[in-house]
N, C-alpha and C. Protein backbone atom coordinates (compact mmCIF):
# COMPACT_ATOMS: atom_id res chain seq x y z
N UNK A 1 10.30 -21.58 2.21
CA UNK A 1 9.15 -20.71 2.21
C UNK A 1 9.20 -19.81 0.97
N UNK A 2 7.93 -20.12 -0.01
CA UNK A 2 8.19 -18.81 -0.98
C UNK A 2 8.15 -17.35 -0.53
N UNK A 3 8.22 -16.42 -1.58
CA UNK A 3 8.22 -15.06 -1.33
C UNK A 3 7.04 -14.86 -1.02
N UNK A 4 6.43 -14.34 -0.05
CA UNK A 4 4.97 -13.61 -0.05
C UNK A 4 4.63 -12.30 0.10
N UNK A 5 5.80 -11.89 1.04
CA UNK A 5 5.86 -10.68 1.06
C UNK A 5 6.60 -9.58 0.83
N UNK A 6 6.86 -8.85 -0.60
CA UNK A 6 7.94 -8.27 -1.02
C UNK A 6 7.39 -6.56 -0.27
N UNK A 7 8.72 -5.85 0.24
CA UNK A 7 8.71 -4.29 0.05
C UNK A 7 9.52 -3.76 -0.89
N UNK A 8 9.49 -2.68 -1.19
CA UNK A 8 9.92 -1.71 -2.10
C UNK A 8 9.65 -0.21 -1.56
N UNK A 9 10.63 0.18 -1.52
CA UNK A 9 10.65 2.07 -0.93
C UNK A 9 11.53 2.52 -2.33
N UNK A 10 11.05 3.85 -2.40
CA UNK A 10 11.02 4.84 -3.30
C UNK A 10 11.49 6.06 -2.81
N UNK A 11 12.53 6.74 -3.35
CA UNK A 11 12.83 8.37 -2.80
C UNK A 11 11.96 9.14 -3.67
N UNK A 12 11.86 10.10 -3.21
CA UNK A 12 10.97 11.52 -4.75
C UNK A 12 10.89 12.64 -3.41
N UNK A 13 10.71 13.79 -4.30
CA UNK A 13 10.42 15.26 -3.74
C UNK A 13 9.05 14.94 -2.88
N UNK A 14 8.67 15.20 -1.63
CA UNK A 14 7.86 15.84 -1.01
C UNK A 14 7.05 14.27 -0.58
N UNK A 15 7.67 13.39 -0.83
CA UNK A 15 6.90 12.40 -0.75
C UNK A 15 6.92 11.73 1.20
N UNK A 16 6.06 11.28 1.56
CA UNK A 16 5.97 11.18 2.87
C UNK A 16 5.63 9.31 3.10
N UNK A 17 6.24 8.93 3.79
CA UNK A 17 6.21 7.75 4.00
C UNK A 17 4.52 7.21 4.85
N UNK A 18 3.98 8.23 6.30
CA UNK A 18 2.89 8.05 6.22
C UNK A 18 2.02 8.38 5.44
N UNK A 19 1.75 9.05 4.31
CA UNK A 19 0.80 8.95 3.63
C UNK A 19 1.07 8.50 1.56
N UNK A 20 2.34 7.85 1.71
CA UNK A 20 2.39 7.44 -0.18
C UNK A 20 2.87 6.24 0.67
N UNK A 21 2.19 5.58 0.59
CA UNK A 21 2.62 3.99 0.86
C UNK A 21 1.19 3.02 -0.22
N UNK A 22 1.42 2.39 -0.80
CA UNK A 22 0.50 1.35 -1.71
C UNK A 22 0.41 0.14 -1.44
N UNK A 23 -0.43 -0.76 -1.31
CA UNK A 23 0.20 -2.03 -1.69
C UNK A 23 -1.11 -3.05 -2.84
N UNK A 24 0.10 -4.10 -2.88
CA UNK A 24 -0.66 -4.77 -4.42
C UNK A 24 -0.31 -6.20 -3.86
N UNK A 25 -1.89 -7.32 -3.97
CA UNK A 25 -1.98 -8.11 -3.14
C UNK A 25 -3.10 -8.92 -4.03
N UNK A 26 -2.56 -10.49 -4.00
CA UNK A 26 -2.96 -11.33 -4.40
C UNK A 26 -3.20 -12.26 -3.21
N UNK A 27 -4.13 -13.83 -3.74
CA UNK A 27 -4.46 -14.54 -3.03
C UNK A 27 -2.75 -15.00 -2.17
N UNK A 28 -1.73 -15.19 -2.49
CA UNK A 28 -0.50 -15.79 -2.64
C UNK A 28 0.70 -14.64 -2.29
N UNK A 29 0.57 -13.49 -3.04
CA UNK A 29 2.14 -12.82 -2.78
C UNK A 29 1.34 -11.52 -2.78
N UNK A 30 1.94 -10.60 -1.80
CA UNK A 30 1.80 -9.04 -1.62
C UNK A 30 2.79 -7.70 -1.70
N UNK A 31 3.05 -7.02 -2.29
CA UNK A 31 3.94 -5.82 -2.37
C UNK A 31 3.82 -4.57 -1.77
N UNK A 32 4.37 -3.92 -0.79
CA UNK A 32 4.38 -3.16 -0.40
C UNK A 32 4.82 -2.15 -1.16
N UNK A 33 4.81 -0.89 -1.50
CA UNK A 33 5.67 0.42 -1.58
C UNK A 33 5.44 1.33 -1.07
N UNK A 34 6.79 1.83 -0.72
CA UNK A 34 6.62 3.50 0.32
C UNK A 34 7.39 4.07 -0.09
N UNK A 35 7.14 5.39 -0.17
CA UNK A 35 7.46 6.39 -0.64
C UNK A 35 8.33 7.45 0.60
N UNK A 36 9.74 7.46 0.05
CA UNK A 36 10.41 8.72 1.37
C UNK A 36 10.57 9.71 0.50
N UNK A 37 11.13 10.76 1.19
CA UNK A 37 11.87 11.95 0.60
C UNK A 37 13.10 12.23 0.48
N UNK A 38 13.69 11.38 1.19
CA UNK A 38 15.34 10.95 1.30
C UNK A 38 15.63 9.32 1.64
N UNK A 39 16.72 9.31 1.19
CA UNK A 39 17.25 7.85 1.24
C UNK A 39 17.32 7.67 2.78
N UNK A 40 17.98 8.60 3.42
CA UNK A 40 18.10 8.42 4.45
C UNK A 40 16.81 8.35 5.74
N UNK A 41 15.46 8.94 5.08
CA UNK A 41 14.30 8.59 5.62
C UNK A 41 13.41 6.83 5.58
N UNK A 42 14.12 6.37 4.56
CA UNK A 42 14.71 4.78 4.35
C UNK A 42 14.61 3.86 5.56
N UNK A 43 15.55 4.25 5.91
CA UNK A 43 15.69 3.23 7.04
C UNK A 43 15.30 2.58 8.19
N UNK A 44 13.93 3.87 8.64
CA UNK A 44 13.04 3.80 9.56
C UNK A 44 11.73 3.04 8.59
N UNK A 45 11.52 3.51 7.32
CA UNK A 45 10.95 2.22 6.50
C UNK A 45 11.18 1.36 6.50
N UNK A 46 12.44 0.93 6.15
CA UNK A 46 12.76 -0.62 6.06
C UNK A 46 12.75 -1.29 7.69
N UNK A 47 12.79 -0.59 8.74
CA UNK A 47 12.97 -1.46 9.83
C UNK A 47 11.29 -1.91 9.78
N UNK A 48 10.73 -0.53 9.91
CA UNK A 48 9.11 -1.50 9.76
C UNK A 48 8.80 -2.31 9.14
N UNK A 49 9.06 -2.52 7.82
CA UNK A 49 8.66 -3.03 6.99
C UNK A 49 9.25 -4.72 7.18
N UNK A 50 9.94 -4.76 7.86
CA UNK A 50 10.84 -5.67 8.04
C UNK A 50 9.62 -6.36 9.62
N UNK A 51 9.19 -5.48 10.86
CA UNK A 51 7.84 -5.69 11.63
C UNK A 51 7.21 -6.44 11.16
N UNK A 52 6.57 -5.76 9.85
CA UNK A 52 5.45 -6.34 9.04
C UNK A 52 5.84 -7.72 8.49
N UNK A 53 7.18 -7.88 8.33
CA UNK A 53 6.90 -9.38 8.00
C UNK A 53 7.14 -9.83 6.21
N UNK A 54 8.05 -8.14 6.09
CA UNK A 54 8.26 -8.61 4.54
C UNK A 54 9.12 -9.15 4.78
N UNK A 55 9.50 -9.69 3.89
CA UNK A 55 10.84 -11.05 3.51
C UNK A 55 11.67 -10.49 2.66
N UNK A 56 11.69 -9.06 1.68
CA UNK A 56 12.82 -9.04 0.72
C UNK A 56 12.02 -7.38 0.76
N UNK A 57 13.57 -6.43 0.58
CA UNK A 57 13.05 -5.15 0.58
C UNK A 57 14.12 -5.07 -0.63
N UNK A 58 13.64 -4.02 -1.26
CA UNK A 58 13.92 -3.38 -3.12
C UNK A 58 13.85 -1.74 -2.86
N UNK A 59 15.10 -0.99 -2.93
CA UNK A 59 15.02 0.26 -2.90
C UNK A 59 15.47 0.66 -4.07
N UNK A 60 14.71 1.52 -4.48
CA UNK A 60 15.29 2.47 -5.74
C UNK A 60 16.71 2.94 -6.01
N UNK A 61 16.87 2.90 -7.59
CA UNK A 61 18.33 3.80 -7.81
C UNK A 61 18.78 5.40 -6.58
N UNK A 62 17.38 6.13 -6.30
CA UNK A 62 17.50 7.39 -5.21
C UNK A 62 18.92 6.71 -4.06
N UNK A 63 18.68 6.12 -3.63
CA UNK A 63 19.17 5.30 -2.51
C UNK A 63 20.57 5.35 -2.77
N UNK A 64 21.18 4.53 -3.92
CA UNK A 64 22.48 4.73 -4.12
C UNK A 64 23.81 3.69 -3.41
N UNK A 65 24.61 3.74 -2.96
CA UNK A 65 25.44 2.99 -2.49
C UNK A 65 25.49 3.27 -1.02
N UNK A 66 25.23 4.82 -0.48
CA UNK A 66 25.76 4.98 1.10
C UNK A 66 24.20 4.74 1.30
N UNK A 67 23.71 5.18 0.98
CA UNK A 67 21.93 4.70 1.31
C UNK A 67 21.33 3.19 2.03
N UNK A 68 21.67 2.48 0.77
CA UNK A 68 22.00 1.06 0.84
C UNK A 68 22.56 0.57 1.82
N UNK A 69 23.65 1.14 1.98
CA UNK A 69 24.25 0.31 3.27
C UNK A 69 23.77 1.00 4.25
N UNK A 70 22.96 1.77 4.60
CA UNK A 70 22.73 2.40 5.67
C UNK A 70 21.14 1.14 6.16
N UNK A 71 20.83 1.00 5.17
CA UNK A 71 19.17 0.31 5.16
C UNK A 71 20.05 -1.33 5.43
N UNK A 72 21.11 -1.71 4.99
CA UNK A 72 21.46 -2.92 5.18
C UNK A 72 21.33 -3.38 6.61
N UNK A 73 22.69 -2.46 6.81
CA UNK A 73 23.12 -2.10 8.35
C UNK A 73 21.58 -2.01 9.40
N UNK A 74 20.85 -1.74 8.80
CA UNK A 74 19.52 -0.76 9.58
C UNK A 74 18.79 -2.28 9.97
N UNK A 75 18.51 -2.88 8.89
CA UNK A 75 17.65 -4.45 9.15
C UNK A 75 19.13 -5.59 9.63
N UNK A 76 19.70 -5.48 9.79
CA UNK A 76 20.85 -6.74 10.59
C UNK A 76 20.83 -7.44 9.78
N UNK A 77 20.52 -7.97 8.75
CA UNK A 77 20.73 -9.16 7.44
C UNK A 77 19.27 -10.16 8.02
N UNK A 78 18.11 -9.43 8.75
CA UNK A 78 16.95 -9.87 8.74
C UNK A 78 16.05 -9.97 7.39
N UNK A 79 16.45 -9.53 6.19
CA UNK A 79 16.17 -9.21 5.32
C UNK A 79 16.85 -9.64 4.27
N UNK A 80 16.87 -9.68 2.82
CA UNK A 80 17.71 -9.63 1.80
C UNK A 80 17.63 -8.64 1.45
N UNK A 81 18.71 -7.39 0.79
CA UNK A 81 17.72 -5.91 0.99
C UNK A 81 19.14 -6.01 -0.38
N UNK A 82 18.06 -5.05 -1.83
CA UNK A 82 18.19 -5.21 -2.98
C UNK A 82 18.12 -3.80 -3.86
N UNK A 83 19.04 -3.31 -4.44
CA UNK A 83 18.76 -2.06 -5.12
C UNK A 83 18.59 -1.76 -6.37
N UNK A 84 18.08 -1.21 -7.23
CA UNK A 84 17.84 -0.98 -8.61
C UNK A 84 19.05 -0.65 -8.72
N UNK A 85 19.49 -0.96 -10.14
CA UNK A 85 20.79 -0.28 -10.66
C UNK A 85 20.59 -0.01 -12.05
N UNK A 86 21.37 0.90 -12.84
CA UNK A 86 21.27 1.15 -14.10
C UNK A 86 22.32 1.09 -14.22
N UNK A 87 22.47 0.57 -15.62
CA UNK A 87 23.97 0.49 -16.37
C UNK A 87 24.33 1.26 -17.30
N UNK A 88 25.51 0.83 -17.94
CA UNK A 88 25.72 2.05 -18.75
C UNK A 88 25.40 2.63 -20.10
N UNK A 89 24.25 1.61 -20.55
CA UNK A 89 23.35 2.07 -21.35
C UNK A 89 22.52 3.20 -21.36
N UNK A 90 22.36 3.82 -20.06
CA UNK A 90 21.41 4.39 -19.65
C UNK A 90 21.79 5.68 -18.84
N UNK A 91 23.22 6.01 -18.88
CA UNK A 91 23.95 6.73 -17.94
C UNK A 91 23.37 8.17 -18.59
N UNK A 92 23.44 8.01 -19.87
CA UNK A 92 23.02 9.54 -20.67
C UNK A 92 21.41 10.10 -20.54
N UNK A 93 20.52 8.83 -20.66
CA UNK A 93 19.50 9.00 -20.55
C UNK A 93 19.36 10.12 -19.18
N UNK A 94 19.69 8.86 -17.86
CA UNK A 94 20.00 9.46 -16.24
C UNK A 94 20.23 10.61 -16.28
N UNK A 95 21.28 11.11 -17.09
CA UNK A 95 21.64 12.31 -16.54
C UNK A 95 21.11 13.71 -17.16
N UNK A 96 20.60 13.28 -18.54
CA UNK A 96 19.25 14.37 -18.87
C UNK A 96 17.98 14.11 -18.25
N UNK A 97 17.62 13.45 -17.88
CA UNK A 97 16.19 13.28 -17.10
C UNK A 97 16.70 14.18 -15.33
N UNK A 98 17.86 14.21 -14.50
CA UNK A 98 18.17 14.89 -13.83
C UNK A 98 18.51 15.75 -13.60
N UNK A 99 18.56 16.73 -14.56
CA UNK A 99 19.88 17.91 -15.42
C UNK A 99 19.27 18.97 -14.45
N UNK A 100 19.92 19.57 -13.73
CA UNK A 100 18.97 20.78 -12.80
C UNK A 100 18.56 21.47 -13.82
C-alpha cells in the first residue's frame, strides 16, 4: 500500500492542537499537521492521528529523544513514527536562533 496518509505534529509557544491543525491534500496523498505546545501534548495527537488512519507520523526537532519515545510507546508500533534531526552543521545556527 503506498503512503496516503502522512501526519506531522509540531511543538511552538501557545499553540493548541484543537485549533492549529492544517492539512494539504491531493487527489492521491494527504498531510496532516498539528500543532502542540509541548512534546508531551504529542501523544494524545499522535494516538488520534493514528484513528484517522495516518500511516507515518513526523514530529519535529521540539520533541527530542524522551518525547519520541514517549509518542513511540504511545502508538504500539501501529505507526512508523519519525523525527526531524539536525546535525552538526547546524548546532550553532540552533543554538542562536534559541538563545533566551
Amino acid at each position: 500500500m503506498p503512503l496516503a496518509r502522512f501526519g506531522f505534529i509540531v511543538t511552538g509557544a501557545g499553540l493548541n492542537p484543537s485549533q492549529h491543525r492544517c492539512v494539504m491534500a491531493s487527489d492521491r496523498f494527504q498531510m496532516i499537521a498539528v500543532g502542540v505546545p509541548t512534546a508531551a501534548a504529542g501523544v494524545d495527537v499522535a494516538r488520534a492521528l493514528v484513528a484517522e488512519g495516518v500511516q507515518l507520523i513526523e514530529l519535529c526537532g521540539g520533541f527530542g529523544p524522551g518525547g519520541t519515545a514517549a509518542v513511540l510507546e504511545a502508538v504500539g508500533g501501529a505507526v512508523p513514527i519519525g523525527s526531524v534531526g539536525y546535525g552538526p552543521e547546524s548546532i550553532d545556527a540552533l543554538a542562536r536562533l534559541f538563545a533566551a
